[in-house]
N, C-alpha and C. Protein backbone atom coordinates (compact mmCIF):
# COMPACT_ATOMS: atom_id res chain seq x y z
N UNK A 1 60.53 131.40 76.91
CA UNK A 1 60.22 131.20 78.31
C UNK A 1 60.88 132.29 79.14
N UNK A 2 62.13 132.62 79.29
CA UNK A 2 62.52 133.59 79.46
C UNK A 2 62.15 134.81 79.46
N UNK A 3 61.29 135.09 78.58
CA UNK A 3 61.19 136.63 77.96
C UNK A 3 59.93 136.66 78.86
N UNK A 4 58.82 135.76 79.13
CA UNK A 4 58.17 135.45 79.86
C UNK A 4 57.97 135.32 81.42
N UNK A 5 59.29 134.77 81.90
CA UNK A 5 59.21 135.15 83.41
C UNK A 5 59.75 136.45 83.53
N UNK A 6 60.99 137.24 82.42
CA UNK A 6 61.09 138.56 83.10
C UNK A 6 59.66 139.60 82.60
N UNK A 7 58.70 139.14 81.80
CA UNK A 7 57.52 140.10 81.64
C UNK A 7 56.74 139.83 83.36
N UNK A 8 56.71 138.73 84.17
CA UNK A 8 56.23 138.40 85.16
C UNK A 8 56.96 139.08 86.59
N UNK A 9 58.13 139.71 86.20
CA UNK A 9 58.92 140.11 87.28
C UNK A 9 59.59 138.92 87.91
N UNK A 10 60.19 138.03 87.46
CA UNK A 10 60.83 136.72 87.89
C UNK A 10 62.48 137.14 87.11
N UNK A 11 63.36 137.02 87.61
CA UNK A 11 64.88 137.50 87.35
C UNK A 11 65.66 135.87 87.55
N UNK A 12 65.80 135.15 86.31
CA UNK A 12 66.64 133.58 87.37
C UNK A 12 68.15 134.34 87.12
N UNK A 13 68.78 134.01 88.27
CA UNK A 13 70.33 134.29 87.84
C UNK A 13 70.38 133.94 86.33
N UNK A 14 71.78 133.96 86.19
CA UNK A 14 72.85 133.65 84.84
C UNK A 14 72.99 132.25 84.80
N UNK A 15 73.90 131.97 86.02
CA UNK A 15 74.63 130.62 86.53
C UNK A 15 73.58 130.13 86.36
N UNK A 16 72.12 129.95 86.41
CA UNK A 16 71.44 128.80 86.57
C UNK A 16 70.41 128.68 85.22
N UNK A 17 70.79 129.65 84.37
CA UNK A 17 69.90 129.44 83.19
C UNK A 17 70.20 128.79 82.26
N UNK A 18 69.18 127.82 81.54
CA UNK A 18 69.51 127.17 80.62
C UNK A 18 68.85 127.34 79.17
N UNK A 19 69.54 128.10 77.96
CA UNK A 19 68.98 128.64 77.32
C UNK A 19 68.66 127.73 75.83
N UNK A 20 67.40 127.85 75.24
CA UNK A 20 67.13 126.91 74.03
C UNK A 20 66.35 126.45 74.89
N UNK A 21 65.72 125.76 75.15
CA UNK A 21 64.95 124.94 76.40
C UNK A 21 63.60 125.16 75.92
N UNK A 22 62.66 124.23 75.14
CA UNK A 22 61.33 124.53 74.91
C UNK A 22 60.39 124.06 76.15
N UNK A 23 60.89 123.46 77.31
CA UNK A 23 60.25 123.09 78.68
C UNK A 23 61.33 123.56 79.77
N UNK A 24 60.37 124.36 80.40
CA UNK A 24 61.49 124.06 82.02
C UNK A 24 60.45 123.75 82.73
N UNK A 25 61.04 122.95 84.20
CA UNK A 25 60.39 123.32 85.42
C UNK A 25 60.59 124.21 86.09
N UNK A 26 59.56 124.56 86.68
CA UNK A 26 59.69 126.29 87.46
C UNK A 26 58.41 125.88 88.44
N UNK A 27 59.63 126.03 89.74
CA UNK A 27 57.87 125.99 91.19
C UNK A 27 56.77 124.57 90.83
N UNK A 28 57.45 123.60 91.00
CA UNK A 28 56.69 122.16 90.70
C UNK A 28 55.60 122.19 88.84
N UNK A 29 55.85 123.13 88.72
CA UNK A 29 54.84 123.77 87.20
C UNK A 29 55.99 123.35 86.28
N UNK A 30 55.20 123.26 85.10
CA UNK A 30 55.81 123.07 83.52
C UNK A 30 55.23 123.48 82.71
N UNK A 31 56.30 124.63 82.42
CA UNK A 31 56.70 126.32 81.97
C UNK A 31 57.06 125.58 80.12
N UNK A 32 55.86 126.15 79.06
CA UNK A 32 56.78 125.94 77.58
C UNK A 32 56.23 126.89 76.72
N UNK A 33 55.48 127.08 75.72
CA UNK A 33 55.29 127.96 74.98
C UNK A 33 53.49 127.58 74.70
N UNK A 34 53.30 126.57 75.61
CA UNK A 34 52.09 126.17 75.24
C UNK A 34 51.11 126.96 76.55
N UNK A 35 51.82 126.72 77.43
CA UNK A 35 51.80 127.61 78.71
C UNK A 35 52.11 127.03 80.04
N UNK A 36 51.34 126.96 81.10
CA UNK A 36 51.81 126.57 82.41
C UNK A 36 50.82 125.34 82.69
N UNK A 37 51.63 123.98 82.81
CA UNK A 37 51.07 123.01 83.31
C UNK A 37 51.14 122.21 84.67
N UNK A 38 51.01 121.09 85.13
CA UNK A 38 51.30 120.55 86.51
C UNK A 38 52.14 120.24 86.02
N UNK A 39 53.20 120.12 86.94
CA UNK A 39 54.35 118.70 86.43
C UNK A 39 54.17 117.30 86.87
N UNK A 40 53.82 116.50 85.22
CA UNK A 40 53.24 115.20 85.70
C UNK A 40 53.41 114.03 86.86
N UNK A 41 55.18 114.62 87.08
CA UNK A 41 55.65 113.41 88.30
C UNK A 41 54.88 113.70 89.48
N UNK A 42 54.64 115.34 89.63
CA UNK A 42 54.32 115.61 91.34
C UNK A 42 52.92 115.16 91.31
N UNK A 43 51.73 115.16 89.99
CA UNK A 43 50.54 114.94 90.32
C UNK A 43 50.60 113.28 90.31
N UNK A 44 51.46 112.59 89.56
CA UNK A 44 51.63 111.17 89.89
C UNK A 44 51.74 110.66 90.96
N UNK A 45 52.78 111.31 91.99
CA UNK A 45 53.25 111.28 92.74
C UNK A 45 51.80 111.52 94.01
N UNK A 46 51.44 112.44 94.26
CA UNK A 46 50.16 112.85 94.48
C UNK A 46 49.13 111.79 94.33
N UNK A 47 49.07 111.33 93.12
CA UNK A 47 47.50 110.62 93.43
C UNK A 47 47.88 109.30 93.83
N UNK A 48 49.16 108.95 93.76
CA UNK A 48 49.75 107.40 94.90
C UNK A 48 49.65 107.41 95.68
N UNK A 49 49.98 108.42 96.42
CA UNK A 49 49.96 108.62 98.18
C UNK A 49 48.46 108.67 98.23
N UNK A 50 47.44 108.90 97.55
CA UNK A 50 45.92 108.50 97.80
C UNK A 50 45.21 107.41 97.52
N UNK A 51 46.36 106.06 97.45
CA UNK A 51 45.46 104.64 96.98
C UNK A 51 45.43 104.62 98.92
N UNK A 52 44.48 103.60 98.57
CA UNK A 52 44.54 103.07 99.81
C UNK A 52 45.11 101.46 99.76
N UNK A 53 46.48 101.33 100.84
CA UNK A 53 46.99 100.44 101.49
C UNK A 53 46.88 99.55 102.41
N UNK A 54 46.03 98.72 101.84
CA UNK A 54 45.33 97.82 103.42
C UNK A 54 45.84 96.16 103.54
């Protein structure tokens, strides 16, 4: 994943990297080797706020 955001021009500090990691989140997305997905909570999250409450 790494080798991946610096081919993208993305630099994360030191302090905040966590290395071994076959998933991160990155920018509400989920970043793995499979490639770039939604991250399931925010589209969960997302299609709740569209029930309707009556």
């Amino acid at each position: 994943i790494l080798k991946k955001l610096i081919e993208h021009k993305h630099f994360p500090k030191q302090i905040k990297c966590e290395l071994q990691k076959l998933k991160i989140s990155f920018l509400g997305n989920v970043v793995s080797n499979d490639g770039v997905e939604n991250d399931p909570k925010k589209v969960k999250d997302i299609k709740e706020s569209f029930i309707q409450r009556t």
